[in-house]
C-alpha atoms as a PDB file:
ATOM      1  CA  UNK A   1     108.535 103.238 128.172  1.00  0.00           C
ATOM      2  CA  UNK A   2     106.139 100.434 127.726  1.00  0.00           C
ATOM      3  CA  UNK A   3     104.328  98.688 125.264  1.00  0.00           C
ATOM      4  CA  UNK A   4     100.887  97.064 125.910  1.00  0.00           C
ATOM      5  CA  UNK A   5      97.466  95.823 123.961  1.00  0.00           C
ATOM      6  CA  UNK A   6      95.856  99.733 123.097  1.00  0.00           C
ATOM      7  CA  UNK A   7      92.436  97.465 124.643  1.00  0.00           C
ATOM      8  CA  UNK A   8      94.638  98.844 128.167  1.00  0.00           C
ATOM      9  CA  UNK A   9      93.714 102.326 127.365  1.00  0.00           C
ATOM     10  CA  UNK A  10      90.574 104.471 125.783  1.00  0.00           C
ATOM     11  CA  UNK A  11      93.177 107.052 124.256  1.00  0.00           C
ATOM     12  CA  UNK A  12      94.079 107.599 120.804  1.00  0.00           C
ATOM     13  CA  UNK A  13      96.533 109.344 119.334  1.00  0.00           C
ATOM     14  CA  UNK A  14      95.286 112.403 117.277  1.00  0.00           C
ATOM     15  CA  UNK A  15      96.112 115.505 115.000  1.00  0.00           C
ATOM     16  CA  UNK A  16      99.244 113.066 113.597  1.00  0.00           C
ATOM     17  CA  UNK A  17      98.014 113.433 110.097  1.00  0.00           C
ATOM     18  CA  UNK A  18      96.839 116.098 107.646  1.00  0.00           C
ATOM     19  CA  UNK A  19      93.449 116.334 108.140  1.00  0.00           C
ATOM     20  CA  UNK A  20      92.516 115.714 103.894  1.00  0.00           C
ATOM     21  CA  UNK A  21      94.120 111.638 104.999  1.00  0.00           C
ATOM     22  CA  UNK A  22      91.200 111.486 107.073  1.00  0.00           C
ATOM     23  CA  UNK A  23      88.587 110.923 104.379  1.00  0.00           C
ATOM     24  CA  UNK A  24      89.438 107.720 102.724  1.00  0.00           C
ATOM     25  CA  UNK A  25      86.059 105.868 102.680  1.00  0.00           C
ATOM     26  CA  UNK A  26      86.937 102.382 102.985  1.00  0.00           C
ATOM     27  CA  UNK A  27      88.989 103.038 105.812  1.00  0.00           C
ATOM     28  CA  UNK A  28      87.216 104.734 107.810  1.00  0.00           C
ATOM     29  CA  UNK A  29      84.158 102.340 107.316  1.00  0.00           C
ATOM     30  CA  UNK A  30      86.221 100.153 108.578  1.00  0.00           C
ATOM     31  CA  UNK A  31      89.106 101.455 111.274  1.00  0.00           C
ATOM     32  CA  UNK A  32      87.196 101.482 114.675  1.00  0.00           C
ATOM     33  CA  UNK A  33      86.409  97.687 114.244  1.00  0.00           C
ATOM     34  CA  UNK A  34      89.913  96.926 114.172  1.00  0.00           C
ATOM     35  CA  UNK A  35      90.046  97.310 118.032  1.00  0.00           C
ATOM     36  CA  UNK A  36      87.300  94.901 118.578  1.00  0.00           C
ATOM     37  CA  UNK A  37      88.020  92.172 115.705  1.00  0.00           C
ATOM     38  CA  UNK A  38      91.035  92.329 115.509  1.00  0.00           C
ATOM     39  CA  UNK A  39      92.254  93.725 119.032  1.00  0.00           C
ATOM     40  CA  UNK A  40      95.620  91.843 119.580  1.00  0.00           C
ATOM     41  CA  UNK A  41      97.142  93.706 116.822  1.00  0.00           C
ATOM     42  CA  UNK A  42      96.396  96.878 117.697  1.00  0.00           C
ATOM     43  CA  UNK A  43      99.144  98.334 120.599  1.00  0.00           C
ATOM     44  CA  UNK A  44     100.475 101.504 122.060  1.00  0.00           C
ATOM     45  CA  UNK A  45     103.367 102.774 123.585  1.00  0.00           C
ATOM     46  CA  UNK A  46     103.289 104.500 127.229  1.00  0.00           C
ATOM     47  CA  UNK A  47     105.950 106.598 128.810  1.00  0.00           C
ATOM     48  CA  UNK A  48     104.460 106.878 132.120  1.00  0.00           C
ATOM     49  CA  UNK A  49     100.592 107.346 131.766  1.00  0.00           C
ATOM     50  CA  UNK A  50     101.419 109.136 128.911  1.00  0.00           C
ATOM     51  CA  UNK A  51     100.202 108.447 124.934  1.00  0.00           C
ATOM     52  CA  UNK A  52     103.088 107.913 122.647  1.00  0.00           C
ATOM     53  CA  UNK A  53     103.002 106.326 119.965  1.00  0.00           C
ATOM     54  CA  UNK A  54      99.923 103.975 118.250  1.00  0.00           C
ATOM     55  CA  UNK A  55     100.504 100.477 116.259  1.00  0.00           C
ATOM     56  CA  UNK A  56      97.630  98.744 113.935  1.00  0.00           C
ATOM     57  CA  UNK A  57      97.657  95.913 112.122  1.00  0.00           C
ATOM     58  CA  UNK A  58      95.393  93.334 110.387  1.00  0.00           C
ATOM     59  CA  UNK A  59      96.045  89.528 109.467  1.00  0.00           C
ATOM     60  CA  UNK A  60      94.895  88.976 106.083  1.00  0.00           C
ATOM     61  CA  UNK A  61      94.898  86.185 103.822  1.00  0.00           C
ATOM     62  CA  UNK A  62      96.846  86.591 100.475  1.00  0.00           C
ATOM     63  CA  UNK A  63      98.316  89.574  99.732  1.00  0.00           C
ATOM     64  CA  UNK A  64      96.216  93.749  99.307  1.00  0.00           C
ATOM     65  CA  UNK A  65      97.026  94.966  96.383  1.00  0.00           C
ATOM     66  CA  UNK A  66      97.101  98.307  98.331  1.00  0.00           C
ATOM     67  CA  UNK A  67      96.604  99.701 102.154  1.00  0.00           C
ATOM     68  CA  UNK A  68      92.944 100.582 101.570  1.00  0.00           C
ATOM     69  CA  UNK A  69      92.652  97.233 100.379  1.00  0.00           C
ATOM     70  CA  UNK A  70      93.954  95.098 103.390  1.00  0.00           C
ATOM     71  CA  UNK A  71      90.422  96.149 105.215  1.00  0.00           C
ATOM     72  CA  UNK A  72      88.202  94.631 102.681  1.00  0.00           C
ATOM     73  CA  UNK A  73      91.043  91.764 102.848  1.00  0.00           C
ATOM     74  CA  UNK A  74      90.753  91.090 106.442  1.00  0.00           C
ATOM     75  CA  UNK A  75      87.109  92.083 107.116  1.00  0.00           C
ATOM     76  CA  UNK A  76      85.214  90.883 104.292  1.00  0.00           C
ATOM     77  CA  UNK A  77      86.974  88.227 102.142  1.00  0.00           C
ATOM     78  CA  UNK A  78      88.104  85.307 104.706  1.00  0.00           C
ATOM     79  CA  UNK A  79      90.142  82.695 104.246  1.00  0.00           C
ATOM     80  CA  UNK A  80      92.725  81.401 106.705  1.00  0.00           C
ATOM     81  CA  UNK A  81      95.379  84.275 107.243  1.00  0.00           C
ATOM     82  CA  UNK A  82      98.800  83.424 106.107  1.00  0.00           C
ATOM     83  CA  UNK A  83     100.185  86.867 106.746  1.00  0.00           C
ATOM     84  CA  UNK A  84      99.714  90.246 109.114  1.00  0.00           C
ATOM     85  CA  UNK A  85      99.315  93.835 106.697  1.00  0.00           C
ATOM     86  CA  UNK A  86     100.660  97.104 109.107  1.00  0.00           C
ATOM     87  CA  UNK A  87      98.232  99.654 108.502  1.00  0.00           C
ATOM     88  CA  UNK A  88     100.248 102.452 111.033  1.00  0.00           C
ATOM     89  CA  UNK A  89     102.516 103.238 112.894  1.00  0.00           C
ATOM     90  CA  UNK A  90     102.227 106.494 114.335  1.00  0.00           C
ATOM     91  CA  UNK A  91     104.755 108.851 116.815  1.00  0.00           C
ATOM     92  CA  UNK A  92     103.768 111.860 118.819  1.00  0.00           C
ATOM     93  CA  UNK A  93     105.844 114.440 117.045  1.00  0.00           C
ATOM     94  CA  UNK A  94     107.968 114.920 120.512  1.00  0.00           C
ATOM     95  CA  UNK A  95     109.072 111.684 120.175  1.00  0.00           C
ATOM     96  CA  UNK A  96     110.031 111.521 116.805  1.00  0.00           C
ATOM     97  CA  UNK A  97     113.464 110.968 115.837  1.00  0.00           C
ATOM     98  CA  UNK A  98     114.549 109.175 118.998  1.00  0.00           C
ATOM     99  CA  UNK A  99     114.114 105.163 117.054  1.00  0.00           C
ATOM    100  CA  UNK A 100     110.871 104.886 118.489  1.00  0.00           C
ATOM    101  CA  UNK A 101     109.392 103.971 115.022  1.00  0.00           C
ATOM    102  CA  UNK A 102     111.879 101.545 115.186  1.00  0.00           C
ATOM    103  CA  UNK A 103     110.641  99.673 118.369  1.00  0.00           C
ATOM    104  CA  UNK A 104     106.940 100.057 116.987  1.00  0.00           C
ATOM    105  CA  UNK A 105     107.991  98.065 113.740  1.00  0.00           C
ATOM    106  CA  UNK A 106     109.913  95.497 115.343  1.00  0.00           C
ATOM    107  CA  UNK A 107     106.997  94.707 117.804  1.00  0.00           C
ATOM    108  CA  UNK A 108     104.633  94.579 114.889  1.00  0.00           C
ATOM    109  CA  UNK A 109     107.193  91.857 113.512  1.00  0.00           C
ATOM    110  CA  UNK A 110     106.644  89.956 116.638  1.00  0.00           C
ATOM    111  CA  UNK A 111     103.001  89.779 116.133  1.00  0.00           C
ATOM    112  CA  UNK A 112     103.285  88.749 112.827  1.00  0.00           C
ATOM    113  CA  UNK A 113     105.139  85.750 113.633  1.00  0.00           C
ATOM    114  CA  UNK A 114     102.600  83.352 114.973  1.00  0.00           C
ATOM    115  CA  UNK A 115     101.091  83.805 111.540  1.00  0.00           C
ATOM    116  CA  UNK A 116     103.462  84.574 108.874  1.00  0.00           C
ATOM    117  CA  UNK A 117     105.519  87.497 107.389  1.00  0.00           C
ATOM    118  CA  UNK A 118     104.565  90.863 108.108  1.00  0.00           C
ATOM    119  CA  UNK A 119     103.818  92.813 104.981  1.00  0.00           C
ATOM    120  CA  UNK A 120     103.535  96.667 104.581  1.00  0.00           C
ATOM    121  CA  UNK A 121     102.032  99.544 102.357  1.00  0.00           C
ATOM    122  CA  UNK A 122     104.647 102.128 103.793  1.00  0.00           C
ATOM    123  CA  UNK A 123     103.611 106.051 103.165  1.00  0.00           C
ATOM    124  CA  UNK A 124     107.141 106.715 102.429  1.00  0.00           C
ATOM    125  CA  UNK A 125     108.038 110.475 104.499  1.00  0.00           C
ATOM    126  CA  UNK A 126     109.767 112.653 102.049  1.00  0.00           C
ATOM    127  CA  UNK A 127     107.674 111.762  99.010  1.00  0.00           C
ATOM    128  CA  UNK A 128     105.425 114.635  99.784  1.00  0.00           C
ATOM    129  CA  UNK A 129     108.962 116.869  99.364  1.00  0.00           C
ATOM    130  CA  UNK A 130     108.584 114.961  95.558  1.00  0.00           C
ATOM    131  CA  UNK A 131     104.936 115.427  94.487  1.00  0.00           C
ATOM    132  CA  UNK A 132     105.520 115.309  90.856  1.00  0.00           C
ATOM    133  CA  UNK A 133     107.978 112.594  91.316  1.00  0.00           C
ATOM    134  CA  UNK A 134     106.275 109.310  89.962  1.00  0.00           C
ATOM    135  CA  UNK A 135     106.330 106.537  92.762  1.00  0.00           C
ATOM    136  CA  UNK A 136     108.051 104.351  90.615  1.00  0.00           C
ATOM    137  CA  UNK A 137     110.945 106.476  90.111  1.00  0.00           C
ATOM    138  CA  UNK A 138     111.227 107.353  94.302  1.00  0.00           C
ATOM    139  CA  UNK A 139     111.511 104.200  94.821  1.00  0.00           C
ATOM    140  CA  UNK A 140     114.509 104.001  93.375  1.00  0.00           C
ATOM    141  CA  UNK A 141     116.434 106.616  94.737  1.00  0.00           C
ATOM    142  CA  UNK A 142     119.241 105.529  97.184  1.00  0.00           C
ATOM    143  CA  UNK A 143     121.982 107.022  98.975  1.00  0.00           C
ATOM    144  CA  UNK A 144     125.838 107.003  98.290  1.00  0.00           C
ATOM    145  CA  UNK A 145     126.214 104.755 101.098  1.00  0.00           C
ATOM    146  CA  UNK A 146     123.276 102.279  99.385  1.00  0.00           C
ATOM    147  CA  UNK A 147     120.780 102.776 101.892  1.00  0.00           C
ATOM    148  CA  UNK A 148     117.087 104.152 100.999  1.00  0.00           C
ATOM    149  CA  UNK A 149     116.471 107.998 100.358  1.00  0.00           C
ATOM    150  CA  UNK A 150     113.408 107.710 102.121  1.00  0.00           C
ATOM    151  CA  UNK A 151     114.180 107.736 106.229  1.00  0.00           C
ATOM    152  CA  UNK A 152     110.746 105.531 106.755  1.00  0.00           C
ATOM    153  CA  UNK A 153     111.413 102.913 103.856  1.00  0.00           C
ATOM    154  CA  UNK A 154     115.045 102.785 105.309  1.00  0.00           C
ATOM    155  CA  UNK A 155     114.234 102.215 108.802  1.00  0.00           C
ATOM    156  CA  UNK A 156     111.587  99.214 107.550  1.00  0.00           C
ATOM    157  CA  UNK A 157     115.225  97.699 105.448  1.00  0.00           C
ATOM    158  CA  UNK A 158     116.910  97.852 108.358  1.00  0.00           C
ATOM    159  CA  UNK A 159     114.873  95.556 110.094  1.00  0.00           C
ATOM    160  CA  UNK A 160     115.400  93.325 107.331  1.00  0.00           C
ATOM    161  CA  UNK A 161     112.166  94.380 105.303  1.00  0.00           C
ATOM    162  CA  UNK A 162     112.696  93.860 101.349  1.00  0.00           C
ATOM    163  CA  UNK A 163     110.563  96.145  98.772  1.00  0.00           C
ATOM    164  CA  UNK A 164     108.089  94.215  96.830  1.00  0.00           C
ATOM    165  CA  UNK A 165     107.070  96.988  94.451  1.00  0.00           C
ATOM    166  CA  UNK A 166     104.911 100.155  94.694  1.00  0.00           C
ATOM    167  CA  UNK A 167     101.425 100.387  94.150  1.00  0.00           C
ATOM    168  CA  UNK A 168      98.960 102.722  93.390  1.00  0.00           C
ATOM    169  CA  UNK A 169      96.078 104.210  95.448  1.00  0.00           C
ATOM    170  CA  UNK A 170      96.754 102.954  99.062  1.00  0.00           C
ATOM    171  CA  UNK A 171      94.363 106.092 100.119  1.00  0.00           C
ATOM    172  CA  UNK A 172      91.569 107.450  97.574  1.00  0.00           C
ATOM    173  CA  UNK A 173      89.976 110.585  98.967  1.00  0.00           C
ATOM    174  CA  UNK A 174      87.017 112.341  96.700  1.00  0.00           C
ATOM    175  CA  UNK A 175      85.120 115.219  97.812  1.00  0.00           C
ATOM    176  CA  UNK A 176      83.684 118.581  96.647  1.00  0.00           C
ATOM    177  CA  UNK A 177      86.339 121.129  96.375  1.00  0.00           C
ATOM    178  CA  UNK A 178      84.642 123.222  99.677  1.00  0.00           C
ATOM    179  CA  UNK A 179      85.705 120.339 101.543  1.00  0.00           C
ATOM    180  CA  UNK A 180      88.723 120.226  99.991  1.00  0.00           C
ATOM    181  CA  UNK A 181      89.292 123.929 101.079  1.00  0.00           C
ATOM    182  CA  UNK A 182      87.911 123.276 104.304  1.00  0.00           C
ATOM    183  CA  UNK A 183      90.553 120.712 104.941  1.00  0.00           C
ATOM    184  CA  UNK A 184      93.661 122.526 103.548  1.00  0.00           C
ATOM    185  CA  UNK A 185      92.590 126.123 103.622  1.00  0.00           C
ATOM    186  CA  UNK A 186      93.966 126.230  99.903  1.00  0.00           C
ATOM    187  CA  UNK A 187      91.105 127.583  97.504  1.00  0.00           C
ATOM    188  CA  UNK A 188      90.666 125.121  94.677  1.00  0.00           C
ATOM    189  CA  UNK A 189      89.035 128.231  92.710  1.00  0.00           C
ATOM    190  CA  UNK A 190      89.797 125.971  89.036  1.00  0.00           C
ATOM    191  CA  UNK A 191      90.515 123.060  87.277  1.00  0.00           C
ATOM    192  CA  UNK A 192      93.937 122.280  87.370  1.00  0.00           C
ATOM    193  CA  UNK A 193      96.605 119.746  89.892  1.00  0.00           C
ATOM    194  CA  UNK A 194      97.211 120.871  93.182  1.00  0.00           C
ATOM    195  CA  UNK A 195      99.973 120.233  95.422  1.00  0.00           C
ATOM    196  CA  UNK A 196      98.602 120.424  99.007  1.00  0.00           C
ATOM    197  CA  UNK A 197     100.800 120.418 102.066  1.00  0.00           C
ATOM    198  CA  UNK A 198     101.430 116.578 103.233  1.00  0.00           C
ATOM    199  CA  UNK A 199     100.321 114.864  99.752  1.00  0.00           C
ATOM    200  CA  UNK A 200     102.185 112.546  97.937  1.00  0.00           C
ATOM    201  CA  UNK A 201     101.049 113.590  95.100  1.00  0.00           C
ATOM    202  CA  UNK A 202      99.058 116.490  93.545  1.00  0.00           C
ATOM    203  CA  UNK A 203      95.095 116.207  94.064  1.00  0.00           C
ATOM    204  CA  UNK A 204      93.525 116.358  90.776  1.00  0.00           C
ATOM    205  CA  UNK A 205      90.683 119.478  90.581  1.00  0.00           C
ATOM    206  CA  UNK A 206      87.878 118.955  87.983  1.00  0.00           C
ATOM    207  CA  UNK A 207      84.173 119.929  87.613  1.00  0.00           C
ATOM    208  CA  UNK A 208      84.344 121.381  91.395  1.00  0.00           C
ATOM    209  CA  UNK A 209      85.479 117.543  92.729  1.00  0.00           C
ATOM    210  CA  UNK A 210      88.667 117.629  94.066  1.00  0.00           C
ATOM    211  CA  UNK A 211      90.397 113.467  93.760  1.00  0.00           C
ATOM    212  CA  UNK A 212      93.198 112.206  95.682  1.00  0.00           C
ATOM    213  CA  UNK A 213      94.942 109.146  94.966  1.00  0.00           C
ATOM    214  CA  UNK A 214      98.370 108.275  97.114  1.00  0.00           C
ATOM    215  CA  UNK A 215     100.643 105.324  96.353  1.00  0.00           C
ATOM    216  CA  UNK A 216     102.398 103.362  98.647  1.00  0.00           C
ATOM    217  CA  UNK A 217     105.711 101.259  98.727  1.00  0.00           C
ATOM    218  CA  UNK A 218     105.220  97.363  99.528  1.00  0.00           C
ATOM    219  CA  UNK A 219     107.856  96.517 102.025  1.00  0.00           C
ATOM    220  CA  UNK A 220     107.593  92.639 102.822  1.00  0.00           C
ATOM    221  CA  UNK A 221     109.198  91.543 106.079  1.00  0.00           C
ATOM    222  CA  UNK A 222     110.291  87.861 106.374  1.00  0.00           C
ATOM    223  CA  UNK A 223     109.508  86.861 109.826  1.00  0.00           C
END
């Protein structure tokens, strides 16, 4: 296995997320410029000629308060960058489990380091097990042994990444509640909170508008 610039190949990965995390306006104004601005943070793992796994990143200057916010951070509000955000990591669910997401993370650490630390709004994996579990109070939780309930926030402490705090709508996804049903196949048929499969938290149903609005965990990584 291999990892190289993702400028060395025209694939993407797809189908990784649900497809409701798809809708987030300010990042997808913004995403496919990432591979021309900002192309030597953006990398992919090969096993043969085969797709993997998919890094991005961004350098910013001063610190998002949240992941949507490290694209109007990098893209629009200059300055000299003094840090590098992670935006994703993603893993082919056949590779999963095998410390790929490990590798990924520690060469996004590399990049960072010509720059400064690496910082990063980590979607933490079993919070959507948790939906009614405020993100202050998951981030918290620990195991006998010390080490982080969730598996994705402990991987990035293992690397020696240190949690900065949580914050509140990394992703905020608004649409009518037919697109809402389109993308879940749940019928949003009242007002009312709604816990969809793959949220973080419930999405919030009123007046036939369906709002999303999913924390994330700062995890800062002193490189």
């Amino acid at each position: 296995m291999k990892i190289v610039p993702a400028s060395e190949t025209a694939e993407r990965l797809t189908g990784i997320w649900p497809e409701f995390l798809l809708h987030d306006a300010i990042s997808n104004e913004y995403w496919e410029r990432l591979y021309s601005d900002f192309s030597d943070f953006q990398f992919v793992a090969l096993e043969g000629d085969e797709l993997v796994a998919e890094g991005n990143c961004i350098p910013v200057a001063g610190q998002p308060a949240q992941w949507r916010d490290a694209f109007l951070t990098g893209f629009e509000r200059g300055g000299e960058p003094d840090r590098v955000c992670a935006l994703a990591i993603m893993i082919s669910p056949q590779y999963r489990g095998g410390g790929l997401s490990r590798v990924m993370l520690e060469h996004m650490r590399g990049l960072a380091t010509a720059i400064g630390d690496l910082v990063a709004p980590v979607r933490p994996t079993l919070k959507a097990e948790h939906p009614h579990v405020s993100i202050d109070e998951y981030v918290t939780w620990r195991r006998d042994d010390g080490t982080h309930f969730d598996p994705w926030i402990r991987t990035h402490e293992r690397v020696g990444g240190r949690i900065t705090g949580p914050a509140e709508e990394a992703m905020l996804i608004e649409a009518p509640v037919s697109s809402w049903s389109e993308w879940t196949g749940f019928d949003f048929h009242a007002d009312g909170e709604y816990v969809v499969p793959g949220a973080l938290v419930p999405v919030s149903v009123r007046d036939g508008h369906g709002t999303y609005r999913e924390p994330c965990v700062w995890v800062r990584h002193p490189v």
